[in-house]
N, C-alpha and C. Protein backbone atom coordinates (compact mmCIF):
# COMPACT_ATOMS: atom_id res chain seq x y z
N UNK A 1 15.48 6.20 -2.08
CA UNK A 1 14.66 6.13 -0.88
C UNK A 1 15.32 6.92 0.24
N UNK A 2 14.19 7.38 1.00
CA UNK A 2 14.80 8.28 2.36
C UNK A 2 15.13 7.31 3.33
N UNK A 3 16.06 7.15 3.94
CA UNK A 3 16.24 6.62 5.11
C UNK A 3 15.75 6.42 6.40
N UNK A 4 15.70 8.38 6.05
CA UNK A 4 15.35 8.83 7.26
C UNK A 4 14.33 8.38 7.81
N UNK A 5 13.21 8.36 6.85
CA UNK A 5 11.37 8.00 7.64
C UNK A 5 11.30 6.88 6.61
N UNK A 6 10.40 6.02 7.10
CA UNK A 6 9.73 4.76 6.99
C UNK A 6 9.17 5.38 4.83
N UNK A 7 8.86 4.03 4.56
CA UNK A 7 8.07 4.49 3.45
C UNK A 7 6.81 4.07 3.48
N UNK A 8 6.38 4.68 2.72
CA UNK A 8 4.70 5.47 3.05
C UNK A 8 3.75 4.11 1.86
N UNK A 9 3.52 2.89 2.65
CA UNK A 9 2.66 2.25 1.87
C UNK A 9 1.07 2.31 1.87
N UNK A 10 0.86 2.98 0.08
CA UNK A 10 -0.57 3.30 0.11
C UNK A 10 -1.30 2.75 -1.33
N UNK A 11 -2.72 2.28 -0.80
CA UNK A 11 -3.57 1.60 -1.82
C UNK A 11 -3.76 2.71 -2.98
N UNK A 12 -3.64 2.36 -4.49
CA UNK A 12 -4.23 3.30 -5.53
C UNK A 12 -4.58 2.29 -6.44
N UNK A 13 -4.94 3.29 -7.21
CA UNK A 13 -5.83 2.72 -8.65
C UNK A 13 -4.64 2.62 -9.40
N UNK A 14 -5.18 1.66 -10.48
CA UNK A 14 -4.30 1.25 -11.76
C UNK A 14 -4.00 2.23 -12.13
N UNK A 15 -4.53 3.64 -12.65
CA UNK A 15 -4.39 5.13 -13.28
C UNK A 15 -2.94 5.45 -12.35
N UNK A 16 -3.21 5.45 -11.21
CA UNK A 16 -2.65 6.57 -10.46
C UNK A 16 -3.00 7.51 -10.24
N UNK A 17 -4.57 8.29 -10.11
CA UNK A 17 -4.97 8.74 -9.79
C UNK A 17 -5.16 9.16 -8.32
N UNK A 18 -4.27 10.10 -7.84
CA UNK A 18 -3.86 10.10 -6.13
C UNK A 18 -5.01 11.05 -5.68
N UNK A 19 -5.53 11.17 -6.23
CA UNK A 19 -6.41 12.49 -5.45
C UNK A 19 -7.34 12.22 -3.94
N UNK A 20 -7.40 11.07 -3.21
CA UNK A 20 -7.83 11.36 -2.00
C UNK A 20 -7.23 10.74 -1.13
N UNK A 21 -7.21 10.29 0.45
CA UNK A 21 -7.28 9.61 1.17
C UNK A 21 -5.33 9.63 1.46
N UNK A 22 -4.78 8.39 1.51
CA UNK A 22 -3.38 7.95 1.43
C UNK A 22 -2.59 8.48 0.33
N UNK A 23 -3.45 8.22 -0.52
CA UNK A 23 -2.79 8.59 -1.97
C UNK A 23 -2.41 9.78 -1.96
N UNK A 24 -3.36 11.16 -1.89
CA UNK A 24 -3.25 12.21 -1.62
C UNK A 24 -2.26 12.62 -0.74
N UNK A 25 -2.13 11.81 -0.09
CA UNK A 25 -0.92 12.51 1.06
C UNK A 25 0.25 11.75 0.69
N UNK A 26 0.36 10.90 -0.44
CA UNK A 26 1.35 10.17 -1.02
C UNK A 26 2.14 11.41 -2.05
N UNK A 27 1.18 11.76 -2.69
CA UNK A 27 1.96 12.61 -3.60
C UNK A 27 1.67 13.66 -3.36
N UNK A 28 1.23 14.58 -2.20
CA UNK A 28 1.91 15.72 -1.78
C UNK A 28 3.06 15.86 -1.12
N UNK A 29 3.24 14.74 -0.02
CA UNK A 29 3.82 14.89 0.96
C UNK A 29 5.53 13.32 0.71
N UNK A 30 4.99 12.16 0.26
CA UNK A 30 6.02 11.58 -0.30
C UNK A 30 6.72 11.10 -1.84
N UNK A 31 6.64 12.22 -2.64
CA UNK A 31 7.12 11.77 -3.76
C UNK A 31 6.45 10.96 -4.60
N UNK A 32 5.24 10.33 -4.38
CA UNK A 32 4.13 9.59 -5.02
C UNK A 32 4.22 10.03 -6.37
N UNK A 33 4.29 9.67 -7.94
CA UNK A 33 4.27 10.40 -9.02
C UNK A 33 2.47 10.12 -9.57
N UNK A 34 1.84 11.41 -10.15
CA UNK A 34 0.38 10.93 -10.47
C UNK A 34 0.54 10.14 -12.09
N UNK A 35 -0.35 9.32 -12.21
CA UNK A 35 -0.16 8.47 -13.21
C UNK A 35 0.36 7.46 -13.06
N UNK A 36 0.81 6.76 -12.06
CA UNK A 36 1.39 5.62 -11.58
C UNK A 36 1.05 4.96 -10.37
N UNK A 37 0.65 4.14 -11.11
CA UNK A 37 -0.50 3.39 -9.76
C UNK A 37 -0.13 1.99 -9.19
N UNK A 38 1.52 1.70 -9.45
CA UNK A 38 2.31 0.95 -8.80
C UNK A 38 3.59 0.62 -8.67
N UNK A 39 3.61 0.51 -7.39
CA UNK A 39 5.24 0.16 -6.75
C UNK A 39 5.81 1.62 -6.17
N UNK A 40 7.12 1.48 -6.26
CA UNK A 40 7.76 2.31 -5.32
C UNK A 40 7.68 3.86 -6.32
N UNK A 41 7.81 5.08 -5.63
CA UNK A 41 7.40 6.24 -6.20
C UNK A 41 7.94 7.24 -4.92
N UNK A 42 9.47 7.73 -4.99
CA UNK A 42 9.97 8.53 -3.48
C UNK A 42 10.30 7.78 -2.66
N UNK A 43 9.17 8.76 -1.53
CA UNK A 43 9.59 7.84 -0.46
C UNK A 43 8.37 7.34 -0.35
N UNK A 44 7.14 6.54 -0.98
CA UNK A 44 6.11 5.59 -1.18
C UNK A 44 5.98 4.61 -1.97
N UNK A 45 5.02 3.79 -1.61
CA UNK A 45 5.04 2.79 -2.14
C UNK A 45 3.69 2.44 -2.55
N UNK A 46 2.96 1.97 -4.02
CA UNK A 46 1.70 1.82 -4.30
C UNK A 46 1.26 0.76 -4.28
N UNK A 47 0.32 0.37 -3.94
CA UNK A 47 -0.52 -1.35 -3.84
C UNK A 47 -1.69 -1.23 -4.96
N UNK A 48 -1.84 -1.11 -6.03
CA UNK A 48 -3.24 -1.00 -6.43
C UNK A 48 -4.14 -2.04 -6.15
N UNK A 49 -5.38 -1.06 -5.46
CA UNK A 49 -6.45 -1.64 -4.55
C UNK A 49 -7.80 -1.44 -5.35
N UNK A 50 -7.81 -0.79 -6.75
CA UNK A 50 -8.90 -0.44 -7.68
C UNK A 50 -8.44 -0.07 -8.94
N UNK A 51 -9.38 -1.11 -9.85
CA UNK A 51 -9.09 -0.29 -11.20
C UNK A 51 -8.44 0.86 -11.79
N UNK A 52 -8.87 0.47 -13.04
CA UNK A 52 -8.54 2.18 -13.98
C UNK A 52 -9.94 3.02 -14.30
N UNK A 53 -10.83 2.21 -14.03
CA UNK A 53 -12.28 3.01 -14.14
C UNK A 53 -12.64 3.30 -12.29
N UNK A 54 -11.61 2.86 -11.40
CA UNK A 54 -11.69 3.11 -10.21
C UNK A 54 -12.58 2.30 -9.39
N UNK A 55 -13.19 1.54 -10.12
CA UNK A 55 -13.74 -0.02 -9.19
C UNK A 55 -12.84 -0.64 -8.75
N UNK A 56 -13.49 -1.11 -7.16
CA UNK A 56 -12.36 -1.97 -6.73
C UNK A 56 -11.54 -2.98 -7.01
N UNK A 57 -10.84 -3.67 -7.05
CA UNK A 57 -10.37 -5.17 -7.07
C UNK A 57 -10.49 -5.69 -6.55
N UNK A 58 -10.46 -7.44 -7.51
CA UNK A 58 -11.13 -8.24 -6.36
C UNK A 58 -10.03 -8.71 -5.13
N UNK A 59 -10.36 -9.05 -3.86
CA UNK A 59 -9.06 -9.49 -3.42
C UNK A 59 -8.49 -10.14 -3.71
N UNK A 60 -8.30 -11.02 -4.35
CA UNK A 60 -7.10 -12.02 -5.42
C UNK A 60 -6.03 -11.20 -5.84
N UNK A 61 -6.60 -10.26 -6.40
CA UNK A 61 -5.87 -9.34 -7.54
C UNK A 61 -4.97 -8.42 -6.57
N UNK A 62 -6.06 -8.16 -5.32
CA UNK A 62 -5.28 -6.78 -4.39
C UNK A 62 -3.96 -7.90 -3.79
N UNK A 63 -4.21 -8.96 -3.40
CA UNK A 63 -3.32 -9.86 -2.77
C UNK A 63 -1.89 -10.18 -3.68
N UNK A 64 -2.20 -9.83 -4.77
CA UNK A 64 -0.98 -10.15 -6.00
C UNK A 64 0.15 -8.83 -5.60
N UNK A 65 -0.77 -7.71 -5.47
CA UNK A 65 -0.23 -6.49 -5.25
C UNK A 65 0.95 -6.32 -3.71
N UNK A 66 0.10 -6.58 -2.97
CA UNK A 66 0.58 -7.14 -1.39
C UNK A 66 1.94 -8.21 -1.59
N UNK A 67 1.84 -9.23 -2.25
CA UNK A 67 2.35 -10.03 -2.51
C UNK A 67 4.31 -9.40 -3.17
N UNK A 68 3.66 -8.71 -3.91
CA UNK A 68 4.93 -7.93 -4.91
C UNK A 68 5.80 -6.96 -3.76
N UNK A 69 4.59 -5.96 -3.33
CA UNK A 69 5.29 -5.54 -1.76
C UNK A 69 6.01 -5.98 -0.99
N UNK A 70 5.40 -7.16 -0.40
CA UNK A 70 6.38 -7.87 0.73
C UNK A 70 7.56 -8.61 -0.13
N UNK A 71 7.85 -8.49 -1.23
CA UNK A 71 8.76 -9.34 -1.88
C UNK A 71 10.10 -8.15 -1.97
N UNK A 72 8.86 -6.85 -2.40
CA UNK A 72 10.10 -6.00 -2.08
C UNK A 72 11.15 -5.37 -0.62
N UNK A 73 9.99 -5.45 -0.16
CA UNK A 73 10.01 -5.58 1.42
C UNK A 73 11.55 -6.43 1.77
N UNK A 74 11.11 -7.85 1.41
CA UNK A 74 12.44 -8.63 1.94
C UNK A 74 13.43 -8.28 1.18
N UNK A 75 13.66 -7.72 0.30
CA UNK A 75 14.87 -7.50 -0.61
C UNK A 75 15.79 -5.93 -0.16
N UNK A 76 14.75 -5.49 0.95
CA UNK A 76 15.27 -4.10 1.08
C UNK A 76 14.66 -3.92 2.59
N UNK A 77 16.27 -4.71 2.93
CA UNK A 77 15.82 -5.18 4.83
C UNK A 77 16.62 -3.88 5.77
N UNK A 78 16.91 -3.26 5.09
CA UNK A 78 17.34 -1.87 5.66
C UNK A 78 16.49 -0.80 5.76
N UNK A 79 15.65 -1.03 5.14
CA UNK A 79 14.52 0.44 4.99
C UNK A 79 13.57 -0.22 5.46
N UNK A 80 12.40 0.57 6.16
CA UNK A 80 11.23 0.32 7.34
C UNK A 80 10.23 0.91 6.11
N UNK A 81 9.20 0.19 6.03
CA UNK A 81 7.81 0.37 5.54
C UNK A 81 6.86 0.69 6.24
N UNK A 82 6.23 1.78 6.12
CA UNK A 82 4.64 1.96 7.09
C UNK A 82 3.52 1.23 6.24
N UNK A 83 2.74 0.62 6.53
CA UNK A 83 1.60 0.50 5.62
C UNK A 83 0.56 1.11 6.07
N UNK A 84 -0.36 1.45 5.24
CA UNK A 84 -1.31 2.59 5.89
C UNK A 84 -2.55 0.84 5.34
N UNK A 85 -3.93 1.01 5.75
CA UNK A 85 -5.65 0.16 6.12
C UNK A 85 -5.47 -0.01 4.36
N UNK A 86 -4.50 -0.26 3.60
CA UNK A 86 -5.37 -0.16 1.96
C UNK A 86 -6.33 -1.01 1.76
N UNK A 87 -7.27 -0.48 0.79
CA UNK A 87 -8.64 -0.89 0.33
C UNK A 87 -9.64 -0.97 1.83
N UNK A 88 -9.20 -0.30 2.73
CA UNK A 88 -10.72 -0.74 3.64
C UNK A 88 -11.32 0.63 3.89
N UNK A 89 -11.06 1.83 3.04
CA UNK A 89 -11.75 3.13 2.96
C UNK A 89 -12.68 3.02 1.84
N UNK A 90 -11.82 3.87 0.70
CA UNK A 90 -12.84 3.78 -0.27
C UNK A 90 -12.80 2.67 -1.29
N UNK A 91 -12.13 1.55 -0.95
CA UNK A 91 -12.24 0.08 -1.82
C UNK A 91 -13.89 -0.82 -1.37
N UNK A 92 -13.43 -0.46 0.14
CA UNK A 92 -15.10 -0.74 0.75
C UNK A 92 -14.46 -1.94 1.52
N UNK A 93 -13.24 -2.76 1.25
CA UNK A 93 -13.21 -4.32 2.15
C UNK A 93 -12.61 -3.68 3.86
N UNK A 94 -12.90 -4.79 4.30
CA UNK A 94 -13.03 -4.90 5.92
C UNK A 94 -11.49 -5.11 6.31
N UNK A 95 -10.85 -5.24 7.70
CA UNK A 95 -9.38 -5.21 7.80
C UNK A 95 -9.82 -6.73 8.07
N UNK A 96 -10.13 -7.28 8.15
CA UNK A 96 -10.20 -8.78 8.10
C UNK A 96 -9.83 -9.15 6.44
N UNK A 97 -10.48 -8.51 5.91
CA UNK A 97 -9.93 -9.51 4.71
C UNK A 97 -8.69 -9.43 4.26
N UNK A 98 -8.39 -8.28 4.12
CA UNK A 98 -6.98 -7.56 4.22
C UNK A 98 -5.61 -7.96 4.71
N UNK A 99 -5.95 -7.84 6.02
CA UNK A 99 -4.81 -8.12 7.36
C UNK A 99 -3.86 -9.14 6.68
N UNK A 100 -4.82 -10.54 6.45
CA UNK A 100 -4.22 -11.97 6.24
C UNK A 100 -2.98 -11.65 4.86
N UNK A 101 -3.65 -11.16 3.97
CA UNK A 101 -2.59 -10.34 3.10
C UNK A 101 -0.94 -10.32 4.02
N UNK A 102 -1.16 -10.01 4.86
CA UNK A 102 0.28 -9.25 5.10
C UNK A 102 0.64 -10.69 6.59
N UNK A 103 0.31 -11.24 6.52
CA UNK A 103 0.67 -12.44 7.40
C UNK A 103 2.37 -12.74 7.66
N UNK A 104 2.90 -12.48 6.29
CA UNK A 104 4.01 -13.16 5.72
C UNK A 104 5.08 -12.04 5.86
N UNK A 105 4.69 -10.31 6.43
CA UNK A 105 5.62 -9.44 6.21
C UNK A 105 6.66 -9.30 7.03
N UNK A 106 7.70 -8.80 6.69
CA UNK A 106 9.09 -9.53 7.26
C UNK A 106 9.54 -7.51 8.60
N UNK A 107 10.02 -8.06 9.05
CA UNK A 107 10.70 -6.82 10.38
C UNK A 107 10.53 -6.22 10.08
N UNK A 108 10.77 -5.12 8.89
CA UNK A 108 10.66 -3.68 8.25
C UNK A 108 9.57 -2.96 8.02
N UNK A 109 8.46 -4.29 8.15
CA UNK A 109 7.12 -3.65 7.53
C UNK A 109 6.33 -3.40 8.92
N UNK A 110 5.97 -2.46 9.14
CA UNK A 110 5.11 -1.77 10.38
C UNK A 110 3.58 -1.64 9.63
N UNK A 111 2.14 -2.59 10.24
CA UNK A 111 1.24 -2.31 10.28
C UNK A 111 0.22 -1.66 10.78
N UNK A 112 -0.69 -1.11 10.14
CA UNK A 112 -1.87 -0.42 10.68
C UNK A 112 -2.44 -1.49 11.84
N UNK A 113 -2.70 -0.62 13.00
CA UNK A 113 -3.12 -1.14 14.21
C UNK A 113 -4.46 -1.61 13.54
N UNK A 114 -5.54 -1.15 12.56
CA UNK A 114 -6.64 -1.78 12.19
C UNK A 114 -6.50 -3.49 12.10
N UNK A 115 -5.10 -3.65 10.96
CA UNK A 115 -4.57 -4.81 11.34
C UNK A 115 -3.95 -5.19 11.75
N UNK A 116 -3.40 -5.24 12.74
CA UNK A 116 -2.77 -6.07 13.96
C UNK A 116 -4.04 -6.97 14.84
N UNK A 117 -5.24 -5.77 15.03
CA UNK A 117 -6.56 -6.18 15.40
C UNK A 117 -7.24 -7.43 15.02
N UNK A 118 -7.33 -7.03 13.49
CA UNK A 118 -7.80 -8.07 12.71
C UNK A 118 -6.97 -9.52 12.52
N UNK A 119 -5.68 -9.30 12.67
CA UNK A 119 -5.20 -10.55 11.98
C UNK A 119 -5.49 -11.83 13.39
């Protein structure tokens, strides 16, 4: 991991299929690997927020994902996390449903102002 800048937390599919949005700028710009559609990857980090046929998940499932994050999160209290809105582009959910997800995230993790709003 880079030190230097925060790591780049972004929603993907089970595939790893990065091709738009966060993702896209995951694995151009932070080390994101394609074909891997979770956990740490550079300097990013994956949440899968949709299938492998690229339907969304339900939030249960996205919350398991979130869940694994902030676990890594506390284990690695030296490095700063960005999280980027996952699943409220092209997953389709609202930052309300979302936000509550991250209730529990510890100093390092910096949220999208969408949720700070929402929570």
């Amino acid at each position: 991991m880079h030190m230097d800048r925060p790591v780049f937390v972004f929603g993907s599919d089970l595939s790893g299929h990065h091709d738009d949005g966060a993702a896209l700028e995951a694995l151009r710009n932070r080390g994101a690997i394609y074909g891997n559609g979770l956990g740490l990857q550079g300097n990013s980090y994956a949440i899968p927020t949709k299938d492998k046929n690229l339907r969304p998940l339900p939030l249960a499932k996205i919350a398991e994902g979130v869940e694994r994050f902030l676990d890594f999160a506390k284990t690695h209290p030296w490095q700063l996390f960005e999280v980027t809105p996952i699943a409220c582009s092209r997953s389709g959910y609202k930052p309300e449903q979302v936000a509550p997800m991250f209730a529990d995230a510890s100093h390092n993790v910096t949220l999208p102002q969408v949720f700070k709003l929402a929570a």
